[in-house]
C-alpha atoms as a PDB file:
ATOM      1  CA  UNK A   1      20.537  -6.799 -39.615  1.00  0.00           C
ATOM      2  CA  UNK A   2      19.924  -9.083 -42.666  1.00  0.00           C
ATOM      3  CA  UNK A   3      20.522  -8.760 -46.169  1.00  0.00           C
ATOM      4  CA  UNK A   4      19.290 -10.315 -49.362  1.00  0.00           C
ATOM      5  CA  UNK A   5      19.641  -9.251 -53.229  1.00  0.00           C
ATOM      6  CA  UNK A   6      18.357 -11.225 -56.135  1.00  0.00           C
ATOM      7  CA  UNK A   7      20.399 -12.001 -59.356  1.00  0.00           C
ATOM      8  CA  UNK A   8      19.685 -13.364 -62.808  1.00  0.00           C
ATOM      9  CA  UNK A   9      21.146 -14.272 -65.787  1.00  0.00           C
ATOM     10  CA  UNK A  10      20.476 -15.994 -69.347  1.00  0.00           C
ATOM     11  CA  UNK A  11      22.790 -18.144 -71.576  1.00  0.00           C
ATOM     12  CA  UNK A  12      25.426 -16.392 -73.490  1.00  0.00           C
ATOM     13  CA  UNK A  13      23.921 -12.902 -72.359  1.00  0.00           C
ATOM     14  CA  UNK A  14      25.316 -10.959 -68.984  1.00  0.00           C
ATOM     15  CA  UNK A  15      23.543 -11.066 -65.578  1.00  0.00           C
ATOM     16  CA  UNK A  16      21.852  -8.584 -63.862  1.00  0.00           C
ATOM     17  CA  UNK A  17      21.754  -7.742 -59.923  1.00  0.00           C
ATOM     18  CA  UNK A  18      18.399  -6.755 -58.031  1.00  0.00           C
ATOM     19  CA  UNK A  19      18.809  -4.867 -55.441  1.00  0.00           C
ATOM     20  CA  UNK A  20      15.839  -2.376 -53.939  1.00  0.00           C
ATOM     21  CA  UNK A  21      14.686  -0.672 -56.815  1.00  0.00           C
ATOM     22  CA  UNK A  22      18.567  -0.569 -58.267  1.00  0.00           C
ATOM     23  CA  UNK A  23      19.980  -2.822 -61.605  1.00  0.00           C
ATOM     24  CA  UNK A  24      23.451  -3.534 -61.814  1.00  0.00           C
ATOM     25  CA  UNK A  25      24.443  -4.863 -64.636  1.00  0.00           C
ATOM     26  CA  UNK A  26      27.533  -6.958 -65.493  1.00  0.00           C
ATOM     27  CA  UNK A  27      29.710  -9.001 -67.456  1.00  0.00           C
ATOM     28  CA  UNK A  28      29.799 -12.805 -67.719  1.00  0.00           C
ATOM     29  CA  UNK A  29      30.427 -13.143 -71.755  1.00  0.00           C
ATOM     30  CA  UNK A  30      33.748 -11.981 -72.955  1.00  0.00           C
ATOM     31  CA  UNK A  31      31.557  -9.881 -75.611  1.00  0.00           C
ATOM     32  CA  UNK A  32      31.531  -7.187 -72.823  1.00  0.00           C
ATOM     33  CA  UNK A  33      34.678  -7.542 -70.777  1.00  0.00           C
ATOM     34  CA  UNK A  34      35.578  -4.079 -71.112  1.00  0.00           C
ATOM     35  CA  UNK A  35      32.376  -2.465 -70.830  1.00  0.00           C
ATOM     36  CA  UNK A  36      31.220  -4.181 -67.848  1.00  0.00           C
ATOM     37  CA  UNK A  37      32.424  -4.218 -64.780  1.00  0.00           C
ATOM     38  CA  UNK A  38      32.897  -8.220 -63.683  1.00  0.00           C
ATOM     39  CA  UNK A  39      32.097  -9.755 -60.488  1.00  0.00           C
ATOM     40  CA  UNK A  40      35.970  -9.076 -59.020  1.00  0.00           C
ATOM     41  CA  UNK A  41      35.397  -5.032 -59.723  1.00  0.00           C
ATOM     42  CA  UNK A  42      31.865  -5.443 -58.159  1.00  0.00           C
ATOM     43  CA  UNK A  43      33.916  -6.777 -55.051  1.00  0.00           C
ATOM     44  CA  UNK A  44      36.004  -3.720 -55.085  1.00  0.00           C
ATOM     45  CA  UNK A  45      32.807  -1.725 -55.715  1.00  0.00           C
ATOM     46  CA  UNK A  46      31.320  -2.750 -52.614  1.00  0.00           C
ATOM     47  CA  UNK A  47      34.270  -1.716 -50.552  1.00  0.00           C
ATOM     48  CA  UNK A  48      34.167   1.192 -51.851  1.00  0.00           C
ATOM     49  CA  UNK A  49      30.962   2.180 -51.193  1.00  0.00           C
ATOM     50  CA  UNK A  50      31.190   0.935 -47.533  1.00  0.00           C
ATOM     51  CA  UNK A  51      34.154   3.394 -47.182  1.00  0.00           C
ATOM     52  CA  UNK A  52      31.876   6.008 -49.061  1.00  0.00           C
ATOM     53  CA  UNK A  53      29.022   5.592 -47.215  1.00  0.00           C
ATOM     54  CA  UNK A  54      30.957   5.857 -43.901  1.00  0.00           C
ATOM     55  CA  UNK A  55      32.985   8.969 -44.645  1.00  0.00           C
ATOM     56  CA  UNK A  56      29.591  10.701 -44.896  1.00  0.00           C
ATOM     57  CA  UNK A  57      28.375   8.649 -41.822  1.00  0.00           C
ATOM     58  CA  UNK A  58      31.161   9.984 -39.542  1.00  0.00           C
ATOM     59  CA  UNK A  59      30.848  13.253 -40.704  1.00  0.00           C
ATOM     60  CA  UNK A  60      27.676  13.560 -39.218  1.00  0.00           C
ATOM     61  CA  UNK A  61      29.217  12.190 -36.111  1.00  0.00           C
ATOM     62  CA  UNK A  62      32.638  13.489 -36.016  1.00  0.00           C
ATOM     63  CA  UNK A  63      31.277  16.860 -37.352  1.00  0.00           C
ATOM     64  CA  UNK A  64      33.105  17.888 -40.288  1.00  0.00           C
ATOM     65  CA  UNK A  65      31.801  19.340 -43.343  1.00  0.00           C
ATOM     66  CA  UNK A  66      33.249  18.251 -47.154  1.00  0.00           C
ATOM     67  CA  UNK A  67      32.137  18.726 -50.909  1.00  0.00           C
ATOM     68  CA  UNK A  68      32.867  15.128 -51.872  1.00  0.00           C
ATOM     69  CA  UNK A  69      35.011  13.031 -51.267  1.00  0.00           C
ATOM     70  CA  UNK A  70      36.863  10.386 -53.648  1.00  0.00           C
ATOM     71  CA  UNK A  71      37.972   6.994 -53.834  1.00  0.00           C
ATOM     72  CA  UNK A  72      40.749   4.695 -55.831  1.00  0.00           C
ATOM     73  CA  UNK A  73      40.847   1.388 -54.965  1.00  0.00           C
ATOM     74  CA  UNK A  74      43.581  -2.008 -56.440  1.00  0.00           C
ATOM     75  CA  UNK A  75      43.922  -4.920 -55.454  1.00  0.00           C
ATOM     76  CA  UNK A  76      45.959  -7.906 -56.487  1.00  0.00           C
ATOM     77  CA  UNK A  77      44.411 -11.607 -57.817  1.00  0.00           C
ATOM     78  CA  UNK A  78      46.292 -14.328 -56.625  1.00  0.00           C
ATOM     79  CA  UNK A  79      45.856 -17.220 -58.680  1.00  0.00           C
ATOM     80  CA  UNK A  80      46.299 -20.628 -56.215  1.00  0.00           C
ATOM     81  CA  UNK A  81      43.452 -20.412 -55.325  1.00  0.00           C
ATOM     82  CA  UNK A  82      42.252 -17.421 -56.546  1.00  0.00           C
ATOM     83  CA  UNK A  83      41.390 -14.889 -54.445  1.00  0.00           C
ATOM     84  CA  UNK A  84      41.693 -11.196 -53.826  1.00  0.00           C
ATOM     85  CA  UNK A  85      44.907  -9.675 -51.661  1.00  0.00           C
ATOM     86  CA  UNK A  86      46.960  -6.619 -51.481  1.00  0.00           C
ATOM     87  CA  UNK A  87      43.720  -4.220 -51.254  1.00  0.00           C
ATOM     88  CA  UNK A  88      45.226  -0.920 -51.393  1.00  0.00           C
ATOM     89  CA  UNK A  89      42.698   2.434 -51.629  1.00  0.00           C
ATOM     90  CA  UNK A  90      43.622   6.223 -51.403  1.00  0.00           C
ATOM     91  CA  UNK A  91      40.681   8.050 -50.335  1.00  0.00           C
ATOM     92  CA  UNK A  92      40.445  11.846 -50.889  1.00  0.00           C
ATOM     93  CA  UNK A  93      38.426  14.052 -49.123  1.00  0.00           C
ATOM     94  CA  UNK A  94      37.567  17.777 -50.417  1.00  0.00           C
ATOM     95  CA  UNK A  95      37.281  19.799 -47.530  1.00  0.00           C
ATOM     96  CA  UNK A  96      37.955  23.267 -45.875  1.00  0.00           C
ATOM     97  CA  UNK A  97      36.633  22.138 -42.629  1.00  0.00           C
ATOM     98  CA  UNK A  98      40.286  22.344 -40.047  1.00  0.00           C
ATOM     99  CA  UNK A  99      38.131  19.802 -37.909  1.00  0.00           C
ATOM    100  CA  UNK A 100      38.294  17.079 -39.685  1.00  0.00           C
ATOM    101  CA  UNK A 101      40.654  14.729 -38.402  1.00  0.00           C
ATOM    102  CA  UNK A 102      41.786  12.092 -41.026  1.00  0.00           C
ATOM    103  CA  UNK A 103      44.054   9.859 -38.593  1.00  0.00           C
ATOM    104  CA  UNK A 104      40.417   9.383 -36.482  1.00  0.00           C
ATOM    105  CA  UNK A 105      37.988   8.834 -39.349  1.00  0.00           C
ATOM    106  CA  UNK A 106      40.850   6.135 -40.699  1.00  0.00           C
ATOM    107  CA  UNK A 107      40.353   4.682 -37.714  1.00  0.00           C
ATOM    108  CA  UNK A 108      36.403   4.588 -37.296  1.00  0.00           C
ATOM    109  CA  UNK A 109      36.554   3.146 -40.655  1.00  0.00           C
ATOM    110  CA  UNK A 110      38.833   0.439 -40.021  1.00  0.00           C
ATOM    111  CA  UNK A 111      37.038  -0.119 -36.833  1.00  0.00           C
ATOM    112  CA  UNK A 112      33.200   0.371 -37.993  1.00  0.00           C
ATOM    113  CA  UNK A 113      33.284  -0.617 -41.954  1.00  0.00           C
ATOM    114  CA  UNK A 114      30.814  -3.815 -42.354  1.00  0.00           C
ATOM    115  CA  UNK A 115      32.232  -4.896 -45.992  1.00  0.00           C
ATOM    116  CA  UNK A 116      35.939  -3.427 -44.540  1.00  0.00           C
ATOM    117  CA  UNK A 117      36.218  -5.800 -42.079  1.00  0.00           C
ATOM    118  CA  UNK A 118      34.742  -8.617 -43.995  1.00  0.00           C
ATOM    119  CA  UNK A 119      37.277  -8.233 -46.359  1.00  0.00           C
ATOM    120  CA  UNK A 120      40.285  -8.029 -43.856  1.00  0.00           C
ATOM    121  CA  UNK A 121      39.461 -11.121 -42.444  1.00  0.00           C
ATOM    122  CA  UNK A 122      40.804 -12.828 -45.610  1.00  0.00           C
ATOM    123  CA  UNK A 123      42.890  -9.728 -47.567  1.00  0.00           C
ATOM    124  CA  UNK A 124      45.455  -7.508 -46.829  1.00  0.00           C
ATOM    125  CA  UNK A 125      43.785  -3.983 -46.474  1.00  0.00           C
ATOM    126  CA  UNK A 126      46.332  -0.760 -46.918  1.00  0.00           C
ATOM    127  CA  UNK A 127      45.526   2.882 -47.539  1.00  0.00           C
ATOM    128  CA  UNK A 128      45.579   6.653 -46.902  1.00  0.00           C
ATOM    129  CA  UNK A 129      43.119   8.952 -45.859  1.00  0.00           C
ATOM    130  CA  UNK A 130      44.124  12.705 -47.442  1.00  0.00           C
ATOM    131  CA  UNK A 131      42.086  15.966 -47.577  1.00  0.00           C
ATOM    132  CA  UNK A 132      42.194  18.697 -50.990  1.00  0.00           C
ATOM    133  CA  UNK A 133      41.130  21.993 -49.845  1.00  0.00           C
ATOM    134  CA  UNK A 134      37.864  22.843 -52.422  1.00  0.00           C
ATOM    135  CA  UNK A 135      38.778  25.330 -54.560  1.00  0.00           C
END
């Protein structure tokens, strides 16, 4: 499989990223530093959503049922050079389903996560997998 996304940008204004029919924009000027999300939260972002999208993925195939599931995510910048490290995430899963096993879909994660194991090829990658009953 192969990839591509377009990005853009203009002096002094923030940049945009084209992906399918999707816009993401964000910040390059300090005018929007805390609106924005900046390109080391888009990093984070896309871990997440790897993790996101494969928590519904192995539901399908580990056959577990869940209302949504939830996902914080920190890591550390190192500054020489700099670079990402100490990714830590805590992943919650609402669910009354007593078949979902949390120790296997950690490990089909770990295992089967494209942007997961990208990352731990260069970044420390710690985290816990928990279930909330729904209420």
């Amino acid at each position: 499989m192969n990839y591509q996304i377009k990005a853009s940008s203009l002096s002094n204004e923030d940049a945009v990223i084209h992906i399918k029919e999707s816009n993401i924009d964000f910040g390059t000027t300090p005018k929007t530093a805390e609106t924005l999300p900046n390109p080391a939260e888009l990093f984070l972002g896309s871990f997440a959503a790897c993790m996101l999208k494969n928590v519904e993925r192995f539901s399908t195939m580990m056959k577990f049922n869940y209302s949504k599931a939830t996902l914080d995510v920190n890591a550390t910048r190192l500054e020489n050079p700099p670079r990402m490290d100490n990714l830590i995430y805590n992943l919650t899963i609402y669910s009354n389903d007593k078949k979902l096993n949390t120790d296997l879909l950690k490990k089909n994660i770990e295992k089967y996560g494209t942007i997961y194991n990208t990352i731990k090829l260069s970044c420390n990658i710690s985290g816990t997998i928990k279930t909330l009953e729904n209420v």
